[in-house]
PDB file of N, CA and C in Angstrom:
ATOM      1  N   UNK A   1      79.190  39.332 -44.110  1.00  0.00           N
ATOM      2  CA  UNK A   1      78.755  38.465 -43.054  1.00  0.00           C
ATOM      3  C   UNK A   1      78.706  39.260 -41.753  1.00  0.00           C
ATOM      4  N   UNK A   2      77.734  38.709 -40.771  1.00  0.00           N
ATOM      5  CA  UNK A   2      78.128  39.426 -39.561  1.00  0.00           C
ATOM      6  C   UNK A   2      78.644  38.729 -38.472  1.00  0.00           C
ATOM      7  N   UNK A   3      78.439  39.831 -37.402  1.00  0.00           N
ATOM      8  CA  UNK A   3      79.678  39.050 -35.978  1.00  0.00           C
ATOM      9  C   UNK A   3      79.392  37.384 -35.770  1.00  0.00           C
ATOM     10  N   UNK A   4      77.695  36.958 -36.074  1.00  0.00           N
ATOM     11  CA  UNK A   4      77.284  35.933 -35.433  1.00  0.00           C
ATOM     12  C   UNK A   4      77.929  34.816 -36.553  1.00  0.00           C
ATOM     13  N   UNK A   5      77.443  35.644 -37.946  1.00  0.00           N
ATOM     14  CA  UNK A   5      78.015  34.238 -38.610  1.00  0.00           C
ATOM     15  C   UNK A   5      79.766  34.017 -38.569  1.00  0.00           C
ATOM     16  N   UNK A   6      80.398  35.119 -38.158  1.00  0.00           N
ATOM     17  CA  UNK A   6      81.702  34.804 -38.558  1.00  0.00           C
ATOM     18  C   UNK A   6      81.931  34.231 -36.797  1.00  0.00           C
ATOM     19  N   UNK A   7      81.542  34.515 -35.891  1.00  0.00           N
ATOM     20  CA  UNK A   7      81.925  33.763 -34.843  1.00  0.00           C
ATOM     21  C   UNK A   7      81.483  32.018 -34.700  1.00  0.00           C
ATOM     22  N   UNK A   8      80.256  31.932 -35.531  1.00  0.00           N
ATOM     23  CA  UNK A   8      80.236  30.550 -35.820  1.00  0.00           C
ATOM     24  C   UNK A   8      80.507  29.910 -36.631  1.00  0.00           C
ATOM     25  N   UNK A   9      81.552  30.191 -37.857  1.00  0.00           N
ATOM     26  CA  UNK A   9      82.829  30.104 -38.724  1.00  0.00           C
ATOM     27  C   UNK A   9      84.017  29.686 -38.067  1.00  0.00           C
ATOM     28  N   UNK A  10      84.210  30.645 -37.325  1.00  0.00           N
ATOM     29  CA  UNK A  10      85.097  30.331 -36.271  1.00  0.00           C
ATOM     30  C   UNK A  10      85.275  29.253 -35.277  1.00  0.00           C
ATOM     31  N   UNK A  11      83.964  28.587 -34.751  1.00  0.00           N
ATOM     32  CA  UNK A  11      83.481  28.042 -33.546  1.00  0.00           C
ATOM     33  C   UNK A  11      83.871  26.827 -34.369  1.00  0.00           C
ATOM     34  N   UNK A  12      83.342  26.507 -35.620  1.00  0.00           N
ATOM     35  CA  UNK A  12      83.218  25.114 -36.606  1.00  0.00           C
ATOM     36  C   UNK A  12      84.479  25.494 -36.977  1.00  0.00           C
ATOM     37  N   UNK A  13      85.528  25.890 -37.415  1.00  0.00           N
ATOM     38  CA  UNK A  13      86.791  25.528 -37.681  1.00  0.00           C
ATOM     39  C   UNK A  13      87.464  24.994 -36.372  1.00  0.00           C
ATOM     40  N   UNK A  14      87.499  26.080 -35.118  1.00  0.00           N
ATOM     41  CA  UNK A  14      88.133  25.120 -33.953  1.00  0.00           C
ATOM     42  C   UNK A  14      87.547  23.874 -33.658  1.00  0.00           C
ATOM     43  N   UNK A  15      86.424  23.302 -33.738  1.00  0.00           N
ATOM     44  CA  UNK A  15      85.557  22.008 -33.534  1.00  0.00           C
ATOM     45  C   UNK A  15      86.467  21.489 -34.558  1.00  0.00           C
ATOM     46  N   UNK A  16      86.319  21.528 -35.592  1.00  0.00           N
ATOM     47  CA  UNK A  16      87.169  20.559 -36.483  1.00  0.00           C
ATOM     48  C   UNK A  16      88.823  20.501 -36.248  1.00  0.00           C
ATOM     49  N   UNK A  17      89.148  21.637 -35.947  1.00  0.00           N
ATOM     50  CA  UNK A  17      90.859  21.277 -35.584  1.00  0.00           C
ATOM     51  C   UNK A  17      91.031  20.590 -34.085  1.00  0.00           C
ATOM     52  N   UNK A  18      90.030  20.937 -33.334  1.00  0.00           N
ATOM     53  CA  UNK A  18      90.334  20.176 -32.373  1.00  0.00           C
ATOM     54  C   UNK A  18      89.785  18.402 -32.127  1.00  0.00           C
ATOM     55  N   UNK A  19      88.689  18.541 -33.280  1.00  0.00           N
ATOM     56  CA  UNK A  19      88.577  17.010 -33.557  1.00  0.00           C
ATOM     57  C   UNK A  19      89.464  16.330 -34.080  1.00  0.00           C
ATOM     58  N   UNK A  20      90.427  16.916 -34.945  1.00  0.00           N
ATOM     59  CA  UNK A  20      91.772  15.860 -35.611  1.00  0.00           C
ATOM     60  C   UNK A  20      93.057  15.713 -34.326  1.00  0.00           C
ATOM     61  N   UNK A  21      93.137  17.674 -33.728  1.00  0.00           N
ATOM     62  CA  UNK A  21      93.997  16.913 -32.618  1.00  0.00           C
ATOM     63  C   UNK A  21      93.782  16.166 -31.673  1.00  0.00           C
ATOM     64  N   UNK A  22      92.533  15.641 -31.375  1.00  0.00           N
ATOM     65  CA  UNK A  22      92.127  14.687 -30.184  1.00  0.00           C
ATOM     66  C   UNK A  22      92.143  13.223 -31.029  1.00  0.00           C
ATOM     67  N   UNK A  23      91.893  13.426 -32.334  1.00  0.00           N
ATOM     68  CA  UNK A  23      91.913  11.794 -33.152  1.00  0.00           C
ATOM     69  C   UNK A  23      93.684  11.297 -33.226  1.00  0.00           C
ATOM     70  N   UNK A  24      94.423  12.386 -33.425  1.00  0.00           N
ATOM     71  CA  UNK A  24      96.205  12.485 -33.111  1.00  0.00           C
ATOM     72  C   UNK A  24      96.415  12.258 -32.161  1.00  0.00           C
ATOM     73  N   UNK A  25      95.811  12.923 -31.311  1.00  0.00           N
ATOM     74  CA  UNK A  25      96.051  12.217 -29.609  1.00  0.00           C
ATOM     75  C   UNK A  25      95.918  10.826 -29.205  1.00  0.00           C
ATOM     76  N   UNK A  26      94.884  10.506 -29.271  1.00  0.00           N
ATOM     77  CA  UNK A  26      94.409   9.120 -29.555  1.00  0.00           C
ATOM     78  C   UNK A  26      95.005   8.019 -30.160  1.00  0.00           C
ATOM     79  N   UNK A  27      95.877   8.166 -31.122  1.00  0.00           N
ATOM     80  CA  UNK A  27      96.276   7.658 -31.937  1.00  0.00           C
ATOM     81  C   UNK A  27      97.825   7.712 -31.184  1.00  0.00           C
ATOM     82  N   UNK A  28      98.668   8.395 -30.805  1.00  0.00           N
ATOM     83  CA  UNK A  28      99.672   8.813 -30.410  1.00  0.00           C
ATOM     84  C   UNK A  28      99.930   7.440 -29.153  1.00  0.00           C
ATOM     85  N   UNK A  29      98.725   7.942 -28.303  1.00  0.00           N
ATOM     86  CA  UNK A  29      98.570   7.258 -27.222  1.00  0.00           C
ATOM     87  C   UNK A  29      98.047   5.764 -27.277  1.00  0.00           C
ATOM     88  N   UNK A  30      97.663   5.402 -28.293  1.00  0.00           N
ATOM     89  CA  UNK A  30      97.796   3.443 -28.524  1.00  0.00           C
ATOM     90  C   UNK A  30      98.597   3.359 -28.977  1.00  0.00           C
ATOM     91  N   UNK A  31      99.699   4.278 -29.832  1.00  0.00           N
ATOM     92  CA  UNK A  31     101.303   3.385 -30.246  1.00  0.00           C
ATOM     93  C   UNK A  31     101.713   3.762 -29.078  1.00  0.00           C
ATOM     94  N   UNK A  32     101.858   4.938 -28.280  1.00  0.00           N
ATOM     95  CA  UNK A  32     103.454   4.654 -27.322  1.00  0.00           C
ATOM     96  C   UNK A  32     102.632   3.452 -26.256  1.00  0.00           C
ATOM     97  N   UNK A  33     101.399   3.381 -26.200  1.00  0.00           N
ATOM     98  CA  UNK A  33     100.764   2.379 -24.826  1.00  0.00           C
ATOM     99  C   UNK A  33     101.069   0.987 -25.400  1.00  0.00           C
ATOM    100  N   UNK A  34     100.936   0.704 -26.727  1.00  0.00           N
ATOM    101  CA  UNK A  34     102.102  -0.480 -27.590  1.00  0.00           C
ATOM    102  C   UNK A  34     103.330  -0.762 -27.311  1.00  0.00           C
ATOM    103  N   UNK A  35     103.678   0.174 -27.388  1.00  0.00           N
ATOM    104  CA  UNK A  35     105.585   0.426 -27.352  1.00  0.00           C
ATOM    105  C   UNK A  35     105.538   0.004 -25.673  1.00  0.00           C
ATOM    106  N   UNK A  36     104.986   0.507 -24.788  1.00  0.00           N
ATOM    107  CA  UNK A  36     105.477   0.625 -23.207  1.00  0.00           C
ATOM    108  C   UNK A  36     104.662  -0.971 -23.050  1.00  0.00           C
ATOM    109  N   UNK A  37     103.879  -1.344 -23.356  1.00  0.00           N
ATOM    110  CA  UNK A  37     103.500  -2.855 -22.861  1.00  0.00           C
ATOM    111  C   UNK A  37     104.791  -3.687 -23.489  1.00  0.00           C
ATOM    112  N   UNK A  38     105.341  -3.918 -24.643  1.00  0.00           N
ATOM    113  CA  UNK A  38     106.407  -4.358 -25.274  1.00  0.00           C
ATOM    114  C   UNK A  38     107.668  -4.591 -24.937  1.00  0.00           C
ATOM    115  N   UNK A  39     107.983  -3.058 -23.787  1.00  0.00           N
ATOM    116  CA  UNK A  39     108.923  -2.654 -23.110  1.00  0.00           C
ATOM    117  C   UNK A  39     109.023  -3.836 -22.175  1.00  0.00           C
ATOM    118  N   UNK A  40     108.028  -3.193 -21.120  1.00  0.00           N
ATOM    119  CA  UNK A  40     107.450  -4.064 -19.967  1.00  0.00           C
ATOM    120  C   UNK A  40     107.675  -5.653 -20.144  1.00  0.00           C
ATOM    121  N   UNK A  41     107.112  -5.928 -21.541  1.00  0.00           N
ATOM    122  CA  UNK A  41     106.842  -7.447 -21.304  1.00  0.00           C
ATOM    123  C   UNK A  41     108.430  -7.724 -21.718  1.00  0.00           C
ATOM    124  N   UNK A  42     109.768  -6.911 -22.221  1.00  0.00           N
ATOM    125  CA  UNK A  42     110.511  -7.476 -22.659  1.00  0.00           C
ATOM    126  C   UNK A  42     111.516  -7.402 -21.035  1.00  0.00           C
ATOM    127  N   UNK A  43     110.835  -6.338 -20.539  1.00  0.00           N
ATOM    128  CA  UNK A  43     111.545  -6.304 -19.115  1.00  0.00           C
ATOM    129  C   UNK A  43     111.294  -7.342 -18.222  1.00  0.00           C
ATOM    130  N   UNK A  44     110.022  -7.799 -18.618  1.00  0.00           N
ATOM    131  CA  UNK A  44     109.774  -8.667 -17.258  1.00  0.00           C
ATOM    132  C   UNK A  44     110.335 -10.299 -17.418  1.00  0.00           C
ATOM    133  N   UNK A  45     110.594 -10.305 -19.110  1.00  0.00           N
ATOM    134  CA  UNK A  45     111.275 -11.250 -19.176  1.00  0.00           C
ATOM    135  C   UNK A  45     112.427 -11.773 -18.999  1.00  0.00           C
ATOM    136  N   UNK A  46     113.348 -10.752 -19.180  1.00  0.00           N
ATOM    137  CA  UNK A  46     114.273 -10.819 -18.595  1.00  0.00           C
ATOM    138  C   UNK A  46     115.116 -11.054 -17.763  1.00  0.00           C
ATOM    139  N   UNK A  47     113.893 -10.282 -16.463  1.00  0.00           N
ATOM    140  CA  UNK A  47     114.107  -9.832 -15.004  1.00  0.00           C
ATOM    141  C   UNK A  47     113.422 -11.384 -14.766  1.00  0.00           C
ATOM    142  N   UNK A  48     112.522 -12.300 -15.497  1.00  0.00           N
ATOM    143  CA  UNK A  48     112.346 -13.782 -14.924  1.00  0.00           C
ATOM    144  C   UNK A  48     113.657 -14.347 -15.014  1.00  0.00           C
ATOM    145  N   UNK A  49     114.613 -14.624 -16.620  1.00  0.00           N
ATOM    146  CA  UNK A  49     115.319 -15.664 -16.523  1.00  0.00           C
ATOM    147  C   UNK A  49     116.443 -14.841 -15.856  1.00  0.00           C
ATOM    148  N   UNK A  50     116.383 -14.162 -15.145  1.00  0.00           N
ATOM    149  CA  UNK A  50     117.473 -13.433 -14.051  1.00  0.00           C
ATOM    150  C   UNK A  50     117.409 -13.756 -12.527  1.00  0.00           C
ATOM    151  N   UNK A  51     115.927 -13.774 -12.402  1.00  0.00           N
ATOM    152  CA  UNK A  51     115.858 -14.408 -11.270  1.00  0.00           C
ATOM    153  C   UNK A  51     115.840 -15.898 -10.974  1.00  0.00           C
ATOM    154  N   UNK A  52     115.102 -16.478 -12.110  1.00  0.00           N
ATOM    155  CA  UNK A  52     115.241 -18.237 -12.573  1.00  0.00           C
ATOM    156  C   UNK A  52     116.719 -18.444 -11.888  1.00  0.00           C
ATOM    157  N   UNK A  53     118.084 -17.968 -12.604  1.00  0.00           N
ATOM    158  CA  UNK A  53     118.755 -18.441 -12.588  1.00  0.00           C
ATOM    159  C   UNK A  53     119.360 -18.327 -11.118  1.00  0.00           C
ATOM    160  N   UNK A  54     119.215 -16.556 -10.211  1.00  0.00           N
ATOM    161  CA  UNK A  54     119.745 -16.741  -9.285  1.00  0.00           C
ATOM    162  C   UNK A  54     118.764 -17.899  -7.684  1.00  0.00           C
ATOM    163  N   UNK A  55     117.648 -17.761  -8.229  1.00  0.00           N
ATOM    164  CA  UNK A  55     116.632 -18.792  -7.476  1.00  0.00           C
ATOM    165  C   UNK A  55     117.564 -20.171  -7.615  1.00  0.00           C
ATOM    166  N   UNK A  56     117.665 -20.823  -8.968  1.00  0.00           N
ATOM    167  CA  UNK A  56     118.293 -22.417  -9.045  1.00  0.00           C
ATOM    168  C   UNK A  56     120.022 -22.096  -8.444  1.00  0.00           C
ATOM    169  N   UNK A  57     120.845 -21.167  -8.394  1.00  0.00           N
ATOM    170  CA  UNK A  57     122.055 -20.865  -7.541  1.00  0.00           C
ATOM    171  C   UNK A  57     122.037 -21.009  -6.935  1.00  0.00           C
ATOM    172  N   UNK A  58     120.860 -20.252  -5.491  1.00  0.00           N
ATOM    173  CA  UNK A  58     120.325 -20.365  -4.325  1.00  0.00           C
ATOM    174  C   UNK A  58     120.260 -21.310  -3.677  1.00  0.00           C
ATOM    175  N   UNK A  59     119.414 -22.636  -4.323  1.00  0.00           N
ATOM    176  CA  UNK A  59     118.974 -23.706  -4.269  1.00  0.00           C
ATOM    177  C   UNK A  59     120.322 -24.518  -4.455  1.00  0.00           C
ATOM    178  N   UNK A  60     120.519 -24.575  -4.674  1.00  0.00           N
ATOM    179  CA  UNK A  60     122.369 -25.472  -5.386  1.00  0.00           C
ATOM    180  C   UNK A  60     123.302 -25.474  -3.941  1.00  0.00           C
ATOM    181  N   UNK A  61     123.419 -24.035  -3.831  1.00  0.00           N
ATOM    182  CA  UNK A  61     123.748 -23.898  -2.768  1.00  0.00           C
ATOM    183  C   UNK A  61     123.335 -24.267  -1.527  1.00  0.00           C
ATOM    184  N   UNK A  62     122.124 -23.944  -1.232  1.00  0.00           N
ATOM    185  CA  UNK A  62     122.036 -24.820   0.024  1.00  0.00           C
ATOM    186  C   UNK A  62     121.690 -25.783   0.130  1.00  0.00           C
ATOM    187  N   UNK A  63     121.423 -26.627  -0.939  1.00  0.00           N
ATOM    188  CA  UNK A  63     121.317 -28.005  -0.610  1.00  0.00           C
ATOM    189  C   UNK A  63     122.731 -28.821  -0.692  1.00  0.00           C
ATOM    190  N   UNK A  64     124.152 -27.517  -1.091  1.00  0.00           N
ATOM    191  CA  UNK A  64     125.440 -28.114  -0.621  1.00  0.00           C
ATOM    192  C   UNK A  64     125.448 -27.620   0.622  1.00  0.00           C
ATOM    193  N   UNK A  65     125.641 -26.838   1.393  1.00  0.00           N
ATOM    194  CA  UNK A  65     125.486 -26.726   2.871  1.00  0.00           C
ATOM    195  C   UNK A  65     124.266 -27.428   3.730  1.00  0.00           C
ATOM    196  N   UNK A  66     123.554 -27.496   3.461  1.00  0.00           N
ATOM    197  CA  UNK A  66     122.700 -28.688   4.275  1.00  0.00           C
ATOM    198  C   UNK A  66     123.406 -29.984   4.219  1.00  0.00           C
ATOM    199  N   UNK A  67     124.012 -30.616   2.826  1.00  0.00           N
ATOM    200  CA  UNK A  67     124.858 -32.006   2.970  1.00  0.00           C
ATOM    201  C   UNK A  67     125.896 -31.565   3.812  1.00  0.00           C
ATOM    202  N   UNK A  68     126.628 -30.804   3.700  1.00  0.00           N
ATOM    203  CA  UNK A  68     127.601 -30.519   4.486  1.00  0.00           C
ATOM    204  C   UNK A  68     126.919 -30.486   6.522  1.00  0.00           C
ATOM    205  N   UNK A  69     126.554 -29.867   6.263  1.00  0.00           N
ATOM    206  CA  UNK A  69     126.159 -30.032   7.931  1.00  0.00           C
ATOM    207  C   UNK A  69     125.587 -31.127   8.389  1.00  0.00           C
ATOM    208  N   UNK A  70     124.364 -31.684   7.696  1.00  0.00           N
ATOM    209  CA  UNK A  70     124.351 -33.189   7.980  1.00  0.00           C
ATOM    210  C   UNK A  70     125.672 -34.492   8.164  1.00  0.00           C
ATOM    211  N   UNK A  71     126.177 -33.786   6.922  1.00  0.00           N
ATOM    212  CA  UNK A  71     127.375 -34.867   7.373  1.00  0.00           C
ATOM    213  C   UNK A  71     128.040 -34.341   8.447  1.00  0.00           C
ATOM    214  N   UNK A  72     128.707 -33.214   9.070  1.00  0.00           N
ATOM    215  CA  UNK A  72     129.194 -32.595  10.483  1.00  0.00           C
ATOM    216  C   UNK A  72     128.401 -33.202  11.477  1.00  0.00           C
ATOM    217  N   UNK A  73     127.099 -33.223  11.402  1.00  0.00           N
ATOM    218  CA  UNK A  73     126.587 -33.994  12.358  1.00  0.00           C
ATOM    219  C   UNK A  73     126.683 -35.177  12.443  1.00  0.00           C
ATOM    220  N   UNK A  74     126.586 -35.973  11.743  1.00  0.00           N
ATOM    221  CA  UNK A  74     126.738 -37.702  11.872  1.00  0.00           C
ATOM    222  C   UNK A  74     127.716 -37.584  12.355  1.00  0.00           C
ATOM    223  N   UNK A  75     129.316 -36.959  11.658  1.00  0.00           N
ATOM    224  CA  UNK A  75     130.161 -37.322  12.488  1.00  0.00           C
ATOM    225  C   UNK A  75     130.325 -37.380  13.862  1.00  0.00           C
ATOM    226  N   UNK A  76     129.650 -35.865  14.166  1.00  0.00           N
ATOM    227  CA  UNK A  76     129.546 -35.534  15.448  1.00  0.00           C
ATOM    228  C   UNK A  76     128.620 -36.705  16.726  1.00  0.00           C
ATOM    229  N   UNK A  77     127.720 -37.001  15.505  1.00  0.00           N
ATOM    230  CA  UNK A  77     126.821 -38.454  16.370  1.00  0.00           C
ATOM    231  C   UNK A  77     127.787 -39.756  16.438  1.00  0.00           C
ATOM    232  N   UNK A  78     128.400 -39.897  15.356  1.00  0.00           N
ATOM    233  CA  UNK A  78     129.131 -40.986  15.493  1.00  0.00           C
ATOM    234  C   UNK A  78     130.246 -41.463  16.593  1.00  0.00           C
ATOM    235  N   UNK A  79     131.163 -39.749  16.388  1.00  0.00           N
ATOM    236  CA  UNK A  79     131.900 -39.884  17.401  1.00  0.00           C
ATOM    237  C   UNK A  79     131.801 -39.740  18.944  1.00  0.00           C
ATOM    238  N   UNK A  80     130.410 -39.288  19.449  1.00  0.00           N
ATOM    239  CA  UNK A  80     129.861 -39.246  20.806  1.00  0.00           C
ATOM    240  C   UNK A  80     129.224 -40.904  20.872  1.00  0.00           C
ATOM    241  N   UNK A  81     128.930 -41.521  19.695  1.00  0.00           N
ATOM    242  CA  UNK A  81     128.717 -43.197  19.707  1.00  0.00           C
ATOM    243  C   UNK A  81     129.749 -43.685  20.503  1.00  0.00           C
ATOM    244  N   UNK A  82     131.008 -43.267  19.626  1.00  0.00           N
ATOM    245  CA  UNK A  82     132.359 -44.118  19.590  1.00  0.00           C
ATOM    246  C   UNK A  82     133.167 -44.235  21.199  1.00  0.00           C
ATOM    247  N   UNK A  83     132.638 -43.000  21.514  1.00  0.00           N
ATOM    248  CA  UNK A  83     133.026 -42.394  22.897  1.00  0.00           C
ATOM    249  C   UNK A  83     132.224 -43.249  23.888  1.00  0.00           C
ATOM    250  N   UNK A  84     131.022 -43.233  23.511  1.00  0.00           N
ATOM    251  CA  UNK A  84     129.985 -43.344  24.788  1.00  0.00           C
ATOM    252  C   UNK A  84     130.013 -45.467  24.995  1.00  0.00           C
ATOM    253  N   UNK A  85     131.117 -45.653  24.183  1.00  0.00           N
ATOM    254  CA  UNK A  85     131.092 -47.559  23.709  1.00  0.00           C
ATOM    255  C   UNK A  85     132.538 -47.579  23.962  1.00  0.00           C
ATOM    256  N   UNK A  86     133.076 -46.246  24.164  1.00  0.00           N
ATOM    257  CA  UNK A  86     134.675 -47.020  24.537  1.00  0.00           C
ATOM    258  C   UNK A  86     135.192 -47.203  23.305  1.00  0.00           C
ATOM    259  N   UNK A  87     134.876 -46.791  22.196  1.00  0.00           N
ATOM    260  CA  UNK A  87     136.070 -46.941  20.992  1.00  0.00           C
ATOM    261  C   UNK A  87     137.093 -46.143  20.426  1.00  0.00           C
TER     262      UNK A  87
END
């Protein structure tokens, strides 16, 4: 054979090895892009009923300090009533 045919022997074996490692590549890269959406979605679920719960805490809470200060105030109205009537 000569230089031309064995360099295009050559040329068609790397074409073909580099067609399987780009089909491996490919392939590589929709399982781990599987795996990392999976991740993600198991993270983000998480990180919801984590925040769910400290959001409804939040809420708990200040709607006990809002009763609480409302009631500080009535008293506070009541007893400037009680005052302002002489009782």
């Amino acid at each position: 054979m000569g230089p031309l045919t064995d360099g295009m022997t050559q040329l068609c074996g790397e074409i073909v090895a580099l067609r399987g490692a780009r089909k491996s590549f490919v392939k590589d890269i929709c399982h781990n892009g599987a795996a990392m959406r999976r991740s993600f979605s198991q993270a983000h679920a998480e990180m919801a009923a984590k925040t769910k719960k400290e959001r409804r805490d939040f809420v708990v809470s200040l709607k006990e300090k809002v009763a609480d200060l409302r009631q500080g105030f009535a008293a506070d109205l009541d007893g400037a009533r009680r005052a302002w009537v002489g009782k």
